[in-house]
PDB file of N, CA and C in Angstrom:
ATOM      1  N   UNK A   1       7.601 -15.527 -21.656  1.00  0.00           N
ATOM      2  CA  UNK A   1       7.895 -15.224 -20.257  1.00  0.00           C
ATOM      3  C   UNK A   1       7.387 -13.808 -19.954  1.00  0.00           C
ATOM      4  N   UNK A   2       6.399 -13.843 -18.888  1.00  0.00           N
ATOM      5  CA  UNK A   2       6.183 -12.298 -18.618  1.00  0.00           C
ATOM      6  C   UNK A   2       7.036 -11.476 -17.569  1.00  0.00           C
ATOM      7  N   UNK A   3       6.735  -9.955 -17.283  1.00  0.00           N
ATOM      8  CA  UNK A   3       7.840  -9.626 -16.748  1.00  0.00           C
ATOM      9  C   UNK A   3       8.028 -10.199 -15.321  1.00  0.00           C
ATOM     10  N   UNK A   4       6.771 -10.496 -14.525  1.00  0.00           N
ATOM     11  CA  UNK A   4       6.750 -11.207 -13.084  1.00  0.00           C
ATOM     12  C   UNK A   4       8.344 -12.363 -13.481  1.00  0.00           C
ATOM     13  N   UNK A   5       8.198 -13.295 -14.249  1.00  0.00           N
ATOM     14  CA  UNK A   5       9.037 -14.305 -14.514  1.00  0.00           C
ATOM     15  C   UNK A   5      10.510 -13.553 -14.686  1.00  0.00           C
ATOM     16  N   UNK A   6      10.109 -12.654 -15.435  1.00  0.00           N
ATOM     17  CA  UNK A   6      11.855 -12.385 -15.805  1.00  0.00           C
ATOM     18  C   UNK A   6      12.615 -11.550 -14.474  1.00  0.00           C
ATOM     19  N   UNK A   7      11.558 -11.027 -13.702  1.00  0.00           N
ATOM     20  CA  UNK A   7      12.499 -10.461 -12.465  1.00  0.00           C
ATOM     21  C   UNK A   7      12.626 -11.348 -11.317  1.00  0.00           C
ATOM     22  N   UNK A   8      11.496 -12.304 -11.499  1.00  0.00           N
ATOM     23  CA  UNK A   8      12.291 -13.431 -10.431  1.00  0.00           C
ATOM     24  C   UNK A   8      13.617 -14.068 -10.554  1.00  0.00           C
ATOM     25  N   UNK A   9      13.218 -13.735 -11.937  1.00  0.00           N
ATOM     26  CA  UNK A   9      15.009 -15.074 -12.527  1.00  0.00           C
ATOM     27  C   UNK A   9      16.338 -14.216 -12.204  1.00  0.00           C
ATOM     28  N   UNK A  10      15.878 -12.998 -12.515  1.00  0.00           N
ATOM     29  CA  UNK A  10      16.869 -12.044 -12.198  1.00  0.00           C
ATOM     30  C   UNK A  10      17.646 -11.982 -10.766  1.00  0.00           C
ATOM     31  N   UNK A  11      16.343 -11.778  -9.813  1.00  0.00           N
ATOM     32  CA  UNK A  11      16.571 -11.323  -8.708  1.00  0.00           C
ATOM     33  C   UNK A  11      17.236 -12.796  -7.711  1.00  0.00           C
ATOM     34  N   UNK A  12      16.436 -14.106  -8.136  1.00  0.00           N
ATOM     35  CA  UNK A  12      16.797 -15.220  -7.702  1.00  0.00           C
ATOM     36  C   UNK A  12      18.619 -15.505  -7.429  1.00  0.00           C
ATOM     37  N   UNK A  13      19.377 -14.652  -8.703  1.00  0.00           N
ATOM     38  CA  UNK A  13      21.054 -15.392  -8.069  1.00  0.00           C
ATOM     39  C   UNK A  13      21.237 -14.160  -7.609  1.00  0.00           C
ATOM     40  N   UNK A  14      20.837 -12.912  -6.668  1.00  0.00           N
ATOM     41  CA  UNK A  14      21.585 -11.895  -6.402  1.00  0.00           C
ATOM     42  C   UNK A  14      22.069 -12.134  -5.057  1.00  0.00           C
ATOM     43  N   UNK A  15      22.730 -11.862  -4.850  1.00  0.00           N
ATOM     44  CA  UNK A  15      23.554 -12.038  -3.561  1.00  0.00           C
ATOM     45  C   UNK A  15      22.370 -11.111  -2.356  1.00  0.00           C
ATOM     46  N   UNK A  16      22.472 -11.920  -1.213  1.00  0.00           N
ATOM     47  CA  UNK A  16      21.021 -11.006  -0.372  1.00  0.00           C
ATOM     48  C   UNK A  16      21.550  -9.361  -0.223  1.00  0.00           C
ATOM     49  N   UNK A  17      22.543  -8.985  -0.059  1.00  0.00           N
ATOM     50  CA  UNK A  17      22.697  -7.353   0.071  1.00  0.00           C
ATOM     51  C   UNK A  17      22.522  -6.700  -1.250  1.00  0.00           C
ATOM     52  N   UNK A  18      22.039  -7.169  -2.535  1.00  0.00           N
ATOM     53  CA  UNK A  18      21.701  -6.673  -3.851  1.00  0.00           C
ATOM     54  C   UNK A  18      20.363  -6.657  -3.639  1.00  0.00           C
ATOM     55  N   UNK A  19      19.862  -8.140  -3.302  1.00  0.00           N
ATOM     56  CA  UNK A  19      18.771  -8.071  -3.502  1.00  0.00           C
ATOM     57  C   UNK A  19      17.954  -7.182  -2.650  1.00  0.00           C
ATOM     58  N   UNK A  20      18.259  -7.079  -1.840  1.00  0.00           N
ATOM     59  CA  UNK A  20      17.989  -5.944  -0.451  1.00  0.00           C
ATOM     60  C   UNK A  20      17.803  -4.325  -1.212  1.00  0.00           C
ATOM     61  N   UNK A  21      19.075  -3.949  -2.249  1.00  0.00           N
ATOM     62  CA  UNK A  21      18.760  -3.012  -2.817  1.00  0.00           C
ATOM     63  C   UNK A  21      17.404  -3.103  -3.865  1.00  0.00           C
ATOM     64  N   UNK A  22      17.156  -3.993  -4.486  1.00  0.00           N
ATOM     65  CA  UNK A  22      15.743  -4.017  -5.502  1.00  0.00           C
ATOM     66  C   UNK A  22      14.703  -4.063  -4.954  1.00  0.00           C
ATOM     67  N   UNK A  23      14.808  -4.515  -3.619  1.00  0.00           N
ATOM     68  CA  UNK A  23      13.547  -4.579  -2.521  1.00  0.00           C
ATOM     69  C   UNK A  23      13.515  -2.545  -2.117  1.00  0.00           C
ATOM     70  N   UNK A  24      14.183  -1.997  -2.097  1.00  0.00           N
ATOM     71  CA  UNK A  24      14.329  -0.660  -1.295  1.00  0.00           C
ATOM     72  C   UNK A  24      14.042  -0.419  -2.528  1.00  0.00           C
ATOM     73  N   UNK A  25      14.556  -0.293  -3.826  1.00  0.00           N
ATOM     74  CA  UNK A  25      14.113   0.447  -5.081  1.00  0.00           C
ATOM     75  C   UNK A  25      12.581   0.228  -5.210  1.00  0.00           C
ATOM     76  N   UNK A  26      11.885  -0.877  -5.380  1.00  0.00           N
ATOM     77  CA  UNK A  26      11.142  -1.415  -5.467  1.00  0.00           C
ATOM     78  C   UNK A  26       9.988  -0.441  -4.584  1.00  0.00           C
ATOM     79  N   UNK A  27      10.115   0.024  -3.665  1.00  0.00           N
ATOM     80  CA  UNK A  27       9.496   0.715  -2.636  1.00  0.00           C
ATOM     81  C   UNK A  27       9.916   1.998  -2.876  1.00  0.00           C
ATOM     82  N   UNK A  28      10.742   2.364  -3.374  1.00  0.00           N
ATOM     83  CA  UNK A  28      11.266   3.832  -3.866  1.00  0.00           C
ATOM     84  C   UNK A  28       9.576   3.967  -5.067  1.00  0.00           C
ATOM     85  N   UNK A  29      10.222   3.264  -5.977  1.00  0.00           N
ATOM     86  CA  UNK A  29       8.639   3.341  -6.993  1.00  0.00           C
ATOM     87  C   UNK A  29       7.620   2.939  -6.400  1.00  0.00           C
ATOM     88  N   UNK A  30       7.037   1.865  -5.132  1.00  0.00           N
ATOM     89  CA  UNK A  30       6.283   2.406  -5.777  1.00  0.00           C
ATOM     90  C   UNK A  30       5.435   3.703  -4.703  1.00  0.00           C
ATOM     91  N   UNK A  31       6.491   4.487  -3.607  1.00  0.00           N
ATOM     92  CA  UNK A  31       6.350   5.894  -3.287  1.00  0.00           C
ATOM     93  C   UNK A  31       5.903   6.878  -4.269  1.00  0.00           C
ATOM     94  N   UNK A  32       6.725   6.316  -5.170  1.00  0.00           N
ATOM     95  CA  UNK A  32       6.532   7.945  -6.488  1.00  0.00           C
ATOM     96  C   UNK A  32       5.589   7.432  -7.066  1.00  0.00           C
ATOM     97  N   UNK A  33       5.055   6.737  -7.454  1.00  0.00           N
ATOM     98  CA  UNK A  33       3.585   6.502  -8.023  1.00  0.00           C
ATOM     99  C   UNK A  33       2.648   6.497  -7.133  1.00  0.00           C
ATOM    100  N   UNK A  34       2.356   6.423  -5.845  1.00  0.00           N
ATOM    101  CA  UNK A  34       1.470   6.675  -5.217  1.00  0.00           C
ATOM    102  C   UNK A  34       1.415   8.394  -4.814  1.00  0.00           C
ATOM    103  N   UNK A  35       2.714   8.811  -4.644  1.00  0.00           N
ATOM    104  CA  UNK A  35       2.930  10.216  -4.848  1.00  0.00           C
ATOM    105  C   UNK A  35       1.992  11.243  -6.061  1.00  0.00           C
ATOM    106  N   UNK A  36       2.461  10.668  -7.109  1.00  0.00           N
ATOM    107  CA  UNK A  36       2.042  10.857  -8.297  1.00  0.00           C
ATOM    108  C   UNK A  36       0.602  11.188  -8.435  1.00  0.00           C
ATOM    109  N   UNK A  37      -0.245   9.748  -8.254  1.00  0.00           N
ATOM    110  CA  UNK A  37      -1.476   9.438  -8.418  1.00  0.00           C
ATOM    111  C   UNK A  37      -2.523   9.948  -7.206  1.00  0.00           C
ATOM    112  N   UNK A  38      -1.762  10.904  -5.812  1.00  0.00           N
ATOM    113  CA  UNK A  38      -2.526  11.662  -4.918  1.00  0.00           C
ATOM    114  C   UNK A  38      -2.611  12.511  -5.463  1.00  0.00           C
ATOM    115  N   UNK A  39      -1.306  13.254  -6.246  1.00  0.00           N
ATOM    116  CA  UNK A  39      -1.126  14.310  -6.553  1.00  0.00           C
ATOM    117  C   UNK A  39      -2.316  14.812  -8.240  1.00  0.00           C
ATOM    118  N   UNK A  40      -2.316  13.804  -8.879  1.00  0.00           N
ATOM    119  CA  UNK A  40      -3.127  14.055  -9.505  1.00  0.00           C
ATOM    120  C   UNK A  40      -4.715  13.876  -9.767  1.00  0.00           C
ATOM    121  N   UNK A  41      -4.825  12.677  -8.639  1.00  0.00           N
ATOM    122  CA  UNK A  41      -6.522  13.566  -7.666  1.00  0.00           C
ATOM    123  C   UNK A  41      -6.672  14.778  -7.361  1.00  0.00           C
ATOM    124  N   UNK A  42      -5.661  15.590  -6.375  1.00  0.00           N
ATOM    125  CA  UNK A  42      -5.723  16.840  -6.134  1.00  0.00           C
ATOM    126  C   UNK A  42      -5.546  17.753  -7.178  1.00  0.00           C
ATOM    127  N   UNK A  43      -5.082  17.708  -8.269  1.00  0.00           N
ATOM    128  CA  UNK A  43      -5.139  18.228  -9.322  1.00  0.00           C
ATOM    129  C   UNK A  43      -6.478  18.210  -9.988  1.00  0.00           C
ATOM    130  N   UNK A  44      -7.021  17.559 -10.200  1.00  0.00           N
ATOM    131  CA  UNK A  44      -8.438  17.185 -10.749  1.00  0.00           C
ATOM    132  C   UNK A  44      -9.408  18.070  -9.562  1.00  0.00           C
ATOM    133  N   UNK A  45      -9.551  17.981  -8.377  1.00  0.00           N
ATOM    134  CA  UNK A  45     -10.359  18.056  -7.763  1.00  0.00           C
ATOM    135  C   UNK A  45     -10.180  19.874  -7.505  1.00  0.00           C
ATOM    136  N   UNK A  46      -9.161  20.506  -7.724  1.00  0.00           N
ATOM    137  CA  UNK A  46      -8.362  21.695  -7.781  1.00  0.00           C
ATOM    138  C   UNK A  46      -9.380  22.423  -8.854  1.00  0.00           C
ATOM    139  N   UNK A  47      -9.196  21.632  -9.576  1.00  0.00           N
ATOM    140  CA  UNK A  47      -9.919  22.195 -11.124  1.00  0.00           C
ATOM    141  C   UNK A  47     -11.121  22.890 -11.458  1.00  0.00           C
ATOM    142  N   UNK A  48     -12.359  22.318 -10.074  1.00  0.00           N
ATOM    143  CA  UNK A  48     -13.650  22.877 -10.497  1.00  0.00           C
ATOM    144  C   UNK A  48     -13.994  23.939  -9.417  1.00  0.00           C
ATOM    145  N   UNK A  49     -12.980  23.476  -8.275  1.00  0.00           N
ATOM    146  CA  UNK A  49     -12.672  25.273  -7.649  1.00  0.00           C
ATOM    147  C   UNK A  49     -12.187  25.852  -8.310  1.00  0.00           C
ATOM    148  N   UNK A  50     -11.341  26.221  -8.861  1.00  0.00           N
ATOM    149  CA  UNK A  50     -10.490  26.993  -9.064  1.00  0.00           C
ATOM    150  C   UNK A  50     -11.182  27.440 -10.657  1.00  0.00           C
ATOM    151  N   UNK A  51     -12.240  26.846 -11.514  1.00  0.00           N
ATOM    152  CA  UNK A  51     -12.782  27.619 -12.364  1.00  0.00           C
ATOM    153  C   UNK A  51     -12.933  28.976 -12.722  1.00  0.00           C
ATOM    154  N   UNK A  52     -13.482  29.542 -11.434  1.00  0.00           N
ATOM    155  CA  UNK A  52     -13.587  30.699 -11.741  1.00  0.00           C
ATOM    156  C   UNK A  52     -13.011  31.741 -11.673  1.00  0.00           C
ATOM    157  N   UNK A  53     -11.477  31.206 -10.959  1.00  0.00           N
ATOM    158  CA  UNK A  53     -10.669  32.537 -11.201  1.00  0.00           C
ATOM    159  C   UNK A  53      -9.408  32.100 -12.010  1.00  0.00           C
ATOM    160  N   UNK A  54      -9.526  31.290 -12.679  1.00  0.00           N
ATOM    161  CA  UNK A  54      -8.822  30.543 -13.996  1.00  0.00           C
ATOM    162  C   UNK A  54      -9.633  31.340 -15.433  1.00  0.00           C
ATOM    163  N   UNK A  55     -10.944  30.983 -15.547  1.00  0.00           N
ATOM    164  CA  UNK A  55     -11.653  31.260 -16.397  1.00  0.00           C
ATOM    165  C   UNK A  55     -12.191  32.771 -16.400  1.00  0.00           C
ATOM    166  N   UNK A  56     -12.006  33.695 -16.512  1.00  0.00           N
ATOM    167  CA  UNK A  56     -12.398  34.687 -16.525  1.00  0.00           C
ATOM    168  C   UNK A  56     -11.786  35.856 -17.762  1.00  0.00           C
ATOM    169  N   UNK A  57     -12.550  37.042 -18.249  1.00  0.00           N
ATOM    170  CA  UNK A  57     -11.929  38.055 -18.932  1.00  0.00           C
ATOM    171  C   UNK A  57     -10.783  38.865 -18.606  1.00  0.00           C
ATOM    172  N   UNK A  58     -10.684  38.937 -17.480  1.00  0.00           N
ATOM    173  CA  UNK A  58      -9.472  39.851 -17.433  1.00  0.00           C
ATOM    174  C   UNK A  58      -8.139  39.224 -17.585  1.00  0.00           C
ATOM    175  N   UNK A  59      -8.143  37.466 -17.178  1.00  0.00           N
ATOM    176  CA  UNK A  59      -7.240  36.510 -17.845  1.00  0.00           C
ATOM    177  C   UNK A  59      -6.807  35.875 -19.014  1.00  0.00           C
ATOM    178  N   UNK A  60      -8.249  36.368 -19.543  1.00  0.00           N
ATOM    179  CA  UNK A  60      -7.836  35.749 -20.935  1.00  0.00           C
ATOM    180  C   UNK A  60      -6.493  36.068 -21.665  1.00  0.00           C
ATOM    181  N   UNK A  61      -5.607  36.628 -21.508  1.00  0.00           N
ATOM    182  CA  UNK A  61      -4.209  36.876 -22.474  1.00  0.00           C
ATOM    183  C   UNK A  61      -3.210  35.578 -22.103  1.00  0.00           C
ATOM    184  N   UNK A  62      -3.414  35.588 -20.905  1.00  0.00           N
ATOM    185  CA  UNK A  62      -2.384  34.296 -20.139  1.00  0.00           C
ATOM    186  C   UNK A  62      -2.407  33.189 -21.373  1.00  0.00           C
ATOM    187  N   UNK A  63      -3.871  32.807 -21.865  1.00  0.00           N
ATOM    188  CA  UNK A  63      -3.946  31.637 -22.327  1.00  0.00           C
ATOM    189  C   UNK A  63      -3.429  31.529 -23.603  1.00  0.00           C
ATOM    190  N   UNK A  64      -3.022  32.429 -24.052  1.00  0.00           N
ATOM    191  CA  UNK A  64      -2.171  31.938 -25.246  1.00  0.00           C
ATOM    192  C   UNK A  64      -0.519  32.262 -25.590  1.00  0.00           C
ATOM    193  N   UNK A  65      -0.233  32.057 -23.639  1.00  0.00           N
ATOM    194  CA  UNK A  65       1.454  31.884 -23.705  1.00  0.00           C
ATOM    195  C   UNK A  65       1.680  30.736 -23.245  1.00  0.00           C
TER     196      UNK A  65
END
């Protein structure tokens, strides 16, 4: 049984104001993963601006705390 199967079976006897909550959770995740996964485009894309005042000599001490 994969997990699609096992949360239907689950969700199938919940009374509709439960199930109402797994539907709102359900959308809670997947906010934070789309959250997440903007956030770490912008992180990436942050990166090759921000080279050169990351990478430099007068910073170098930072990098080994």
């Amino acid at each position: 049984m994969d997990i699609t199967e096992k949360l239907q079976n689950k969700v199938v006897g919940l009374p509709p104001f439960l199930a109402k909550e797994v539907l709102d959770f359900i959308g809670y995740l997947e906010h934070i993963y789309q959250r997440d996964q903007e956030s770490n485009l912008l992180k990436h894309a942050q990166q090759a601006s921000m080279r050169k005042v990351w990478d430099n000599p007068i910073d170098e001490v930072w990098n080994d705390m």
